[in-house]
Protein backbone atom coordinates (compact mmCIF):
# COMPACT_ATOMS: atom_id res chain seq x y z
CA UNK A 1 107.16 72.94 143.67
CA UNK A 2 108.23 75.56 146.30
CA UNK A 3 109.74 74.06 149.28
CA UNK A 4 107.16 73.92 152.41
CA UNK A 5 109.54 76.42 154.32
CA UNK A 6 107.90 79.16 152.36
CA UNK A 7 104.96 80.64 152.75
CA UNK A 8 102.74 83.31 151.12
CA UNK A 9 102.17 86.57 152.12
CA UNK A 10 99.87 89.39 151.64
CA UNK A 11 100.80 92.84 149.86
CA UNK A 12 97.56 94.26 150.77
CA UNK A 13 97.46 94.36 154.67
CA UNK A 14 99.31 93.83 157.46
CA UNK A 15 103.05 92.94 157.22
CA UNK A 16 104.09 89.61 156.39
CA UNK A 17 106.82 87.96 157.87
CA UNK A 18 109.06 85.37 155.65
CA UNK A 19 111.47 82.93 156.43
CA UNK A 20 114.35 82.34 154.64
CA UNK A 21 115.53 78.89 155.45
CA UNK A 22 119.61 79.40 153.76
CA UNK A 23 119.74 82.73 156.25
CA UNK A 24 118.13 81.42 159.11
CA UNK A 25 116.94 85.06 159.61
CA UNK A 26 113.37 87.26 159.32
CA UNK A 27 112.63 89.08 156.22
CA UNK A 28 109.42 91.45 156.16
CA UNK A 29 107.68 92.77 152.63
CA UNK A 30 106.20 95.98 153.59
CA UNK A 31 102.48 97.44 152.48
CA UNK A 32 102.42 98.44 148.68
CA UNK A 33 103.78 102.07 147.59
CA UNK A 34 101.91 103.72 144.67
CA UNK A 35 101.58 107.06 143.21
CA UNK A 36 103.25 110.05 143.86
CA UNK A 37 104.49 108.04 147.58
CA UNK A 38 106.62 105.56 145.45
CA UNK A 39 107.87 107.80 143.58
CA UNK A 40 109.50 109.58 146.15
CA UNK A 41 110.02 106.34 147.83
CA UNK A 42 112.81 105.85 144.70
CA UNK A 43 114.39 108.91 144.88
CA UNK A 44 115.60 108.70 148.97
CA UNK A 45 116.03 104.87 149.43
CA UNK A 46 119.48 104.45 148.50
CA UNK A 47 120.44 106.72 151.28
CA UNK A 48 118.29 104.36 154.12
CA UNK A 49 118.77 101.01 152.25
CA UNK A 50 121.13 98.92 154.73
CA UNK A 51 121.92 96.13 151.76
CA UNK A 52 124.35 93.46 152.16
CA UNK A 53 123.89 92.17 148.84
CA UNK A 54 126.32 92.25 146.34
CA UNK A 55 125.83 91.85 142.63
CA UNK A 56 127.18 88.65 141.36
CA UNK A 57 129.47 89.53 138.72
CA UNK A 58 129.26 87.34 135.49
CA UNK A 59 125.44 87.14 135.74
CA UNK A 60 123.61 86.91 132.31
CA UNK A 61 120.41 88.97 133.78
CA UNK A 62 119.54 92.05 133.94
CA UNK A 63 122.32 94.12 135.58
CA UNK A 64 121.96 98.45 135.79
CA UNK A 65 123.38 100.82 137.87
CA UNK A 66 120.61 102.94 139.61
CA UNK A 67 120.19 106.40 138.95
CA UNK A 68 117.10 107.82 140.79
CA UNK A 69 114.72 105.77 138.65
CA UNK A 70 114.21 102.14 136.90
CA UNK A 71 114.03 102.25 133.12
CA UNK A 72 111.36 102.37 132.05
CA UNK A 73 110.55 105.48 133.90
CA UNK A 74 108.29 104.41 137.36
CA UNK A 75 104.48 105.08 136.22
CA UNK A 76 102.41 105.96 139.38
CA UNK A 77 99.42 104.85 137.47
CA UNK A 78 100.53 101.25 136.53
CA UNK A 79 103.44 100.01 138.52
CA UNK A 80 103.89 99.27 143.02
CA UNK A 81 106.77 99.14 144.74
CA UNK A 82 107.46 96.86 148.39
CA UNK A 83 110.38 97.16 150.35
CA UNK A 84 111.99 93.88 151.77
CA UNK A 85 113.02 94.60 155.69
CA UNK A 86 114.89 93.07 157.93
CA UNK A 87 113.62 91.45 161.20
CA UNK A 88 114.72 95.61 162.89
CA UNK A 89 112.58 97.33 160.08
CA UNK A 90 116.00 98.29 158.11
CA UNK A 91 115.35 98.57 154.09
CA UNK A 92 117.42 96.04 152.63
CA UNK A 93 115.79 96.81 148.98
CA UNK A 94 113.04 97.35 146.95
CA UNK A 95 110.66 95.42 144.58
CA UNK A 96 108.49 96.78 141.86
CA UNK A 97 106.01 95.43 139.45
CA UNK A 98 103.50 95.84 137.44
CA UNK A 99 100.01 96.52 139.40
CA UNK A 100 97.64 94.76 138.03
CA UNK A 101 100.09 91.78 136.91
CA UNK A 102 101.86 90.71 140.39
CA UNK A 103 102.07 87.14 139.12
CA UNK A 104 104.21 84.61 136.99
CA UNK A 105 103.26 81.85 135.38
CA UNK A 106 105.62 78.97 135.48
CA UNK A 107 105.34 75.58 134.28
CA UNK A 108 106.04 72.58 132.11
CA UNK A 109 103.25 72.48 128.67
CA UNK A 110 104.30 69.41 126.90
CA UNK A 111 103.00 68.53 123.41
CA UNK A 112 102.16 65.40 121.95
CA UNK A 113 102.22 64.86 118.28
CA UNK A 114 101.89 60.85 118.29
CA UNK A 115 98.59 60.51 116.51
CA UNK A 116 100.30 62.37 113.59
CA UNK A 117 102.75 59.52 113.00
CA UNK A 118 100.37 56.34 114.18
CA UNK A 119 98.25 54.42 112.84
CA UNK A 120 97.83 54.46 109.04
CA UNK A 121 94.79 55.10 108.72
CA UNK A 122 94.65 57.83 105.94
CA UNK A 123 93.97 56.79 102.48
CA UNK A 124 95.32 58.64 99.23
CA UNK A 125 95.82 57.71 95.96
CA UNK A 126 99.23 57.00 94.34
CA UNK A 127 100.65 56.70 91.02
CA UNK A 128 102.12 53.55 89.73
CA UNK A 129 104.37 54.56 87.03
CA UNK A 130 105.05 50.71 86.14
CA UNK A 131 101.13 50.20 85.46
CA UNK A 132 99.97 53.77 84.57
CA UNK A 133 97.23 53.32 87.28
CA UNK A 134 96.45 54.84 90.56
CA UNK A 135 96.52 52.92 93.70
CA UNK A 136 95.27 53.36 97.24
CA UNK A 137 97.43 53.36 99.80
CA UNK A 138 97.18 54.37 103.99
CA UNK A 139 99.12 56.91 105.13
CA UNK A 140 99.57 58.26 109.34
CA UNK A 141 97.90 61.65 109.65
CA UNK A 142 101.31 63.40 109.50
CA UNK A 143 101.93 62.51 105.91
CA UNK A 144 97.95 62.65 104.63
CA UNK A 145 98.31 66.60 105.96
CA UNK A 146 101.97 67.29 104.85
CA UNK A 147 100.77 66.07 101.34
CA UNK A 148 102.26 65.10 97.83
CA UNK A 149 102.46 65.00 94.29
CA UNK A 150 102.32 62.52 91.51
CA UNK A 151 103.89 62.64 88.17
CA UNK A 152 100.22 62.70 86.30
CA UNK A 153 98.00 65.76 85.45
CA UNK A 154 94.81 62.90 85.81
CA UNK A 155 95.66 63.17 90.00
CA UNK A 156 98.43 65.27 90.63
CA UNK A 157 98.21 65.61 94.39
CA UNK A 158 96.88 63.61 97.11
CA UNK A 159 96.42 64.48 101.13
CA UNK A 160 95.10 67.31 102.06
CA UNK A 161 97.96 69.58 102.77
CA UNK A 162 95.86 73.11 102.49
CA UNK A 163 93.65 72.06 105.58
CA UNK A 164 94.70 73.68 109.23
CA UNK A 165 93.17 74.06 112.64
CA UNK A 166 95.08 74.94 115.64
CA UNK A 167 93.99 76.62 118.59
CA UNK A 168 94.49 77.00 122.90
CA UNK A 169 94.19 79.04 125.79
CA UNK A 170 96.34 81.80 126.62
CA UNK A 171 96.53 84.38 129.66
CA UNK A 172 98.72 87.73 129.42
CA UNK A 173 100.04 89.83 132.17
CA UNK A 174 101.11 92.10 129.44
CA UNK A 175 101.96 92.34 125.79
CA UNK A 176 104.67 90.85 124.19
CA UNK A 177 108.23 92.88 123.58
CA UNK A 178 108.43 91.04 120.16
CA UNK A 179 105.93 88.00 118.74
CA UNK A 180 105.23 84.90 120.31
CA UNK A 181 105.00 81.76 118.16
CA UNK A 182 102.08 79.63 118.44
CA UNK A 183 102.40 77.24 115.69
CA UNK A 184 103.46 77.15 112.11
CA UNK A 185 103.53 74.88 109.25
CA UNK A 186 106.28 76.26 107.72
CA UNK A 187 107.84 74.38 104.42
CA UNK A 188 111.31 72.74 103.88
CA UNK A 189 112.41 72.34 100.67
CA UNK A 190 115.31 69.67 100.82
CA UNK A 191 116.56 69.55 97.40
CA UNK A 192 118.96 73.02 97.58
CA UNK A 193 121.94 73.22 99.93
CA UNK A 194 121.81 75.09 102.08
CA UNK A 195 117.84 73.91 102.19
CA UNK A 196 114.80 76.55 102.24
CA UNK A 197 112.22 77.53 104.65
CA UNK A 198 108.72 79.39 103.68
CA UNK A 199 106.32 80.67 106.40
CA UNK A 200 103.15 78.18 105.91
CA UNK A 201 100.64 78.84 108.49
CA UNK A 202 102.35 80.74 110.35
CA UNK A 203 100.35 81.78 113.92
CA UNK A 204 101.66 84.18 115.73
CA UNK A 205 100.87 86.46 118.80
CA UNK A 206 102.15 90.21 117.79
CA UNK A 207 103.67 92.80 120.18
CA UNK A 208 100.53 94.76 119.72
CA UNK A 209 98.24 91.78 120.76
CA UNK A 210 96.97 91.15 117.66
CA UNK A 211 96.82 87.34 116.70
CA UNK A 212 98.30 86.87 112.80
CA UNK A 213 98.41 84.12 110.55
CA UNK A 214 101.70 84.60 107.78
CA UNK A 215 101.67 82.20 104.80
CA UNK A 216 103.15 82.11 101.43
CA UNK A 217 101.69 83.35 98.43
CA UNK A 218 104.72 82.50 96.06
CA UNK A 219 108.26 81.45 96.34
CA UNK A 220 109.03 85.12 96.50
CA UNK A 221 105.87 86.93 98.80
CA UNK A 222 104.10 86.73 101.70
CA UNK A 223 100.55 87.38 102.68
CA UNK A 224 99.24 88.12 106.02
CA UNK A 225 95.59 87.85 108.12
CA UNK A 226 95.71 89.38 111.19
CA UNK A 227 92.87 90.28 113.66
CA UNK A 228 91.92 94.33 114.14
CA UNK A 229 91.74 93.54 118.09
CA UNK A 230 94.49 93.09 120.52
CA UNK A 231 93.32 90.43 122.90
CA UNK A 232 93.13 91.32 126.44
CA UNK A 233 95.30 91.01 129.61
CA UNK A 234 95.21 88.97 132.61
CA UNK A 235 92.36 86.83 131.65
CA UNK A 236 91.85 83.63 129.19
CA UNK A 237 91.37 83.82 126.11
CA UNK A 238 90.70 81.27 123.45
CA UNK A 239 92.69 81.30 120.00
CA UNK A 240 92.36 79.86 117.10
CA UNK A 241 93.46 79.88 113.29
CA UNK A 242 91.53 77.82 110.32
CA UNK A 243 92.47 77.03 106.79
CA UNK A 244 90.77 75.34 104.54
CA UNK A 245 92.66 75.83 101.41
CA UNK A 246 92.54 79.52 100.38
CA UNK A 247 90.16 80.52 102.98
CA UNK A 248 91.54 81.78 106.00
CA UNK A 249 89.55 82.35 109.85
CA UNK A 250 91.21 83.75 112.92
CA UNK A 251 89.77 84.45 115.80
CA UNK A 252 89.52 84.65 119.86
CA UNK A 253 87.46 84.67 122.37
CA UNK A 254 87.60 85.76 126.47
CA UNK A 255 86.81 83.43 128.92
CA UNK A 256 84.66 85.67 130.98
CA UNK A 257 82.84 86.54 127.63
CA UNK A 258 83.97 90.25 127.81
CA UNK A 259 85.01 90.96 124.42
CA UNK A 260 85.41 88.51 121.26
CA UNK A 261 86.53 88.71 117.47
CA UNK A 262 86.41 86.70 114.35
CA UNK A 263 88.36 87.74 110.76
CA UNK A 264 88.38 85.99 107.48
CA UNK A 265 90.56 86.16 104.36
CA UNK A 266 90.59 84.08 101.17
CA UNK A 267 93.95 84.28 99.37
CA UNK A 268 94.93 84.61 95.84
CA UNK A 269 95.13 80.89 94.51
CA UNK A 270 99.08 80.97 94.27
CA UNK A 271 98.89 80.70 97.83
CA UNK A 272 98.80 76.66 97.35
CA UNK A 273 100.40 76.00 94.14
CA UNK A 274 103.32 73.43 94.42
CA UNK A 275 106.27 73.55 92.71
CA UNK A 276 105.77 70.69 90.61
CA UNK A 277 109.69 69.79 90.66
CA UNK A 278 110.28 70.05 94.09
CA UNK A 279 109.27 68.07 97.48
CA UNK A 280 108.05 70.27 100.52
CA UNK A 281 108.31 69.04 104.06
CA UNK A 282 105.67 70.67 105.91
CA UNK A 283 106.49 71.15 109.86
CA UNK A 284 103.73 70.70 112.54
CA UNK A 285 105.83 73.31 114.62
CA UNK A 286 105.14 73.79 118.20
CA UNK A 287 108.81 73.39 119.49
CA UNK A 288 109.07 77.63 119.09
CA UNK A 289 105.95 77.53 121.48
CA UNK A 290 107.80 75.67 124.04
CA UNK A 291 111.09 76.77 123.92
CA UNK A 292 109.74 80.44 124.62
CA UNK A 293 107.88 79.12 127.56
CA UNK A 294 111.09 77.58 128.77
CA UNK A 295 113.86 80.20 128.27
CA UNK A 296 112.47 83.70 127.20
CA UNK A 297 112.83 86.34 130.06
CA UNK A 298 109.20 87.42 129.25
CA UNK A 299 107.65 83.78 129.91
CA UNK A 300 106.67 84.64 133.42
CA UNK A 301 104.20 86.58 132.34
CA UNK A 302 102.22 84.18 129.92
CA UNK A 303 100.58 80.82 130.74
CA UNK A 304 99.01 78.56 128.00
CA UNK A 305 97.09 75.27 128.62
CA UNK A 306 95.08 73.31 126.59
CA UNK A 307 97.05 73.15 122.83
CA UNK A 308 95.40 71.35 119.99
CA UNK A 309 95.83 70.77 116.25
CA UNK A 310 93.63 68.58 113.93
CA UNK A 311 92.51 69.84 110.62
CA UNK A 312 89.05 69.16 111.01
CA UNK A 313 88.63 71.63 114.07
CA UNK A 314 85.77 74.06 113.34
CA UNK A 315 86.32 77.21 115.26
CA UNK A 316 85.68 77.47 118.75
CA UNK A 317 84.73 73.77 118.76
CA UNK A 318 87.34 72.69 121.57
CA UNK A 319 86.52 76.16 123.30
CA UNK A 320 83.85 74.64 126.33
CA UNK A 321 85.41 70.92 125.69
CA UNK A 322 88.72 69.88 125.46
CA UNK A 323 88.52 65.83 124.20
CA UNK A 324 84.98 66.75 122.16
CA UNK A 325 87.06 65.74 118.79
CA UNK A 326 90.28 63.56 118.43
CA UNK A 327 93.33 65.88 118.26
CA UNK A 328 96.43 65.00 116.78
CA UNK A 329 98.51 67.31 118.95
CA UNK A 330 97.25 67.74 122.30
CA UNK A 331 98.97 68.86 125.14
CA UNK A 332 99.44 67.76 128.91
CA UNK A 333 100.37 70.21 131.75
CA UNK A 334 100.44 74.01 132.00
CA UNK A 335 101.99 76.34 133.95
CA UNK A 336 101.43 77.76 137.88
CA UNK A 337 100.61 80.93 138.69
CA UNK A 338 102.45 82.19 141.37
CA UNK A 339 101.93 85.44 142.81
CA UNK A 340 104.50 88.87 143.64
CA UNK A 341 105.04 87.32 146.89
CA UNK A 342 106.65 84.41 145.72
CA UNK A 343 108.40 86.09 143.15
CA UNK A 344 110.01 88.05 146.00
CA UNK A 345 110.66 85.28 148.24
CA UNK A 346 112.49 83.84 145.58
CA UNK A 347 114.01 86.46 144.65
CA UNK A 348 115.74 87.12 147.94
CA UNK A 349 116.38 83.31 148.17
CA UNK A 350 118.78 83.17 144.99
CA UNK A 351 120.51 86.96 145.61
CA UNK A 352 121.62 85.11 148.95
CA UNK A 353 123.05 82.05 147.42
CA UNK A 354 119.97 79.46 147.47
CA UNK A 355 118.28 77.83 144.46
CA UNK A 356 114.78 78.05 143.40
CA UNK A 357 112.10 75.86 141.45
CA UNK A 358 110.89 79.14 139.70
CA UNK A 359 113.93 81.13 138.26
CA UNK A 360 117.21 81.49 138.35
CA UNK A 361 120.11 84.99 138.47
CA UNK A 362 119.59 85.44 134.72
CA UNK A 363 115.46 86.05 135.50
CA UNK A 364 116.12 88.58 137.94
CA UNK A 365 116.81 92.54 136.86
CA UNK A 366 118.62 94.18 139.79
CA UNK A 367 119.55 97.67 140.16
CA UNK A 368 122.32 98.35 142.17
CA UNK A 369 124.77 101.19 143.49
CA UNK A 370 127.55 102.05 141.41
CA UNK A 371 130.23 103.10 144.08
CA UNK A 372 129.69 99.82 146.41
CA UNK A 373 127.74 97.61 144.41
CA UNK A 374 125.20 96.96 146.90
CA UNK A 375 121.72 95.78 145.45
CA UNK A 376 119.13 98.07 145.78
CA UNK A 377 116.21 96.91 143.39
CA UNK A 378 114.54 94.02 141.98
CA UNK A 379 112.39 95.18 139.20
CA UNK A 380 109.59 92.71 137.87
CA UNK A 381 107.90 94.63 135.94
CA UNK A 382 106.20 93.36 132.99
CA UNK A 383 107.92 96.43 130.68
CA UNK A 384 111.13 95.42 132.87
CA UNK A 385 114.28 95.78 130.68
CA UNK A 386 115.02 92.03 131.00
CA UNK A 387 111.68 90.95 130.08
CA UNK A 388 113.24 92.45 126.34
């Protein structure tokens, strides 16, 4: 939580004034630049900035020596630029971001796959090899979906390991620089050293926007669904992927009800064959999920509430009501949205030596001069080169 010394300001409007508590002093965020005035704005403000911040050397974030311009190139059409002043009007620096995205989202999502390992309350039927018979036996959820094999050809497999449904809710400020993971099923096979993975269910968000589901066809190939659509920015949207064996459904839906889509695929039948020597372990993988929310650069600028997984899903069923159907991953939690405001209180607040709740130096790109190392620029962007 931010501490109660800070306060939020509006871009739009009059100035704001902000206190920073670790300088005891007055810090100002001027009215918004855009167009053709920002860009000039860039060219002459090294000349009238009066910084007295230095760049920390050693930093892991995004540290670039300005040259008349941010990289990417300023775009008058999509990005603003503030200037942070001092309590006598002086430019210490500048902030820019992305226009229509002057937010992060920040926040702890935390999965819980209990109901996949308790109770056992799945039956399947098992060969005894002593009596030549099957058996019935309960199984937890995790192993009924993850699946097996017996040595018969009179019931070779039991669970239902072909069956998938995971979906949630997801808000962009702006597409990915490389694919998000969602959730995968991915396979382990534990009998080779070193052991082998095979994308199972594998749900991804792409760089275009485009939702995909990857899963095996063989040992040795691939095969893909992927929607024709990317979904859109700064809004919810609802995603989901199905399978239910060689049948394949992925789809989305805006929260607003502005746009929508829904693909299907059945694949070739080697897409679920087993290797009848072999034992796969079957992941219920949303640990990538996290851990991008946690440490990528780019996680300010996604927010995700609401996870589920349970086979027996339809599409869109969770959509309207969360706990309508048992789930045996569900989440708790989701992130805040904080707005450009915040992002540039706390900005200024670690630059001068403080910590913050929301990020840390490695979040921050900062463009500074060459000759005295004075900092000059905070870009947050969403295209920003640390967001890479």
């Amino acid at each position: 939580m931010l501490k109660k010394y800070l306060f939020s300001l509006v871009l739009c409007g009059v100035l704001g004034t902000l206190s920073i508590a670790q300088t005891e002093s007055k810090m100002q965020i001027s009215e918004p630049l855009s167009g053709v005035e920002a860009k000039k704005a860039l060219q002459n403000f090294p000349k009238e900035s009066k910084s007295a911040l230095k760049v920390k050397q050693g930093a892991k974030g995004g540290q670039f020596p300005y040259e008349n311009d941010v990289v990417p190139p300023f775009d008058s059409a999509t990005d603003s630029l503030v200037a942070l002043k001092d309590a006598n009007g002086n430019t210490i620096l500048f902030v820019t971001y992305t226009t229509k995205t002057p937010i992060a989202e920040v926040g702890v999502l935390t999965p819980n796959p209990s109901r996949l390992y308790s109770p056992n309350d799945f039956a399947v039927w098992k060969w005894d090899s002593k009596k030549q018979e099957l058996y019935a036996e309960y199984v937890n959820a995790g192993t009924y979906y993850n699946g097996g094999r017996n040595p018969t050809d009179k019931h070779p497999e039991w669970g239902m390991p072909y069956s998938n449904s995971f979906g949630m809710w997801i808000k962009l400020g702006g597409y990915p620089p490389k694919p998000i993971p969602l959730f995968n099923r991915n396979e382990e096979i534990l009998q080779t050293d070193p052991g082998w993975e095979y994308q199972y269910f594998n749900f991804q968000l792409l760089e275009s926007g485009q939702l995909s589901v990857t899963t095996k066809l063989t040992d040795y190939s691939t095969e893909r669904i992927i929607t024709t659509k990317p979904i859109p920015l700064n809004k919810w949207v609802y995603v989901q992927a199905i399978q239910e064996v060689r049948n394949y459904k992925l789809g989305w839906k805006a929260e607003d009800g502005s746009d929508e889509e829904l693909v299907k695929k059945e694949f070739n039948a080697d897409t679920v064959e087993f290797n009848r020597e072999t034992s796969y372990i079957r992941k219920f993988d949303t640990a990538e999920l996290i851990n991008f929310l946690k440490t990528s650069n780019y996680r300010l600028y996604v927010n995700v509430k609401e996870l589920f997984y349970n086979p027996i899903v339809g599409m869109f069923e969770l959509m309207n009501n969360y706990n309508a159907k048992e789930k045996l991953i569900f989440s708790t939690g989701s992130q805040i949205t904080y707005d450009i405001n915040t992002l540039i209180q706390e900005s200024y607040i670690v630059l001068t030596g403080g910590t913050s709740s929301i990020l840390n130096i490695n979040d921050i790109d900062i463009y500074y001069d060459p000759q005295t190392l004075d900092i000059l620029l905070i870009d947050w962007r969403v295209n920003r080169r640390g967001a890479n």
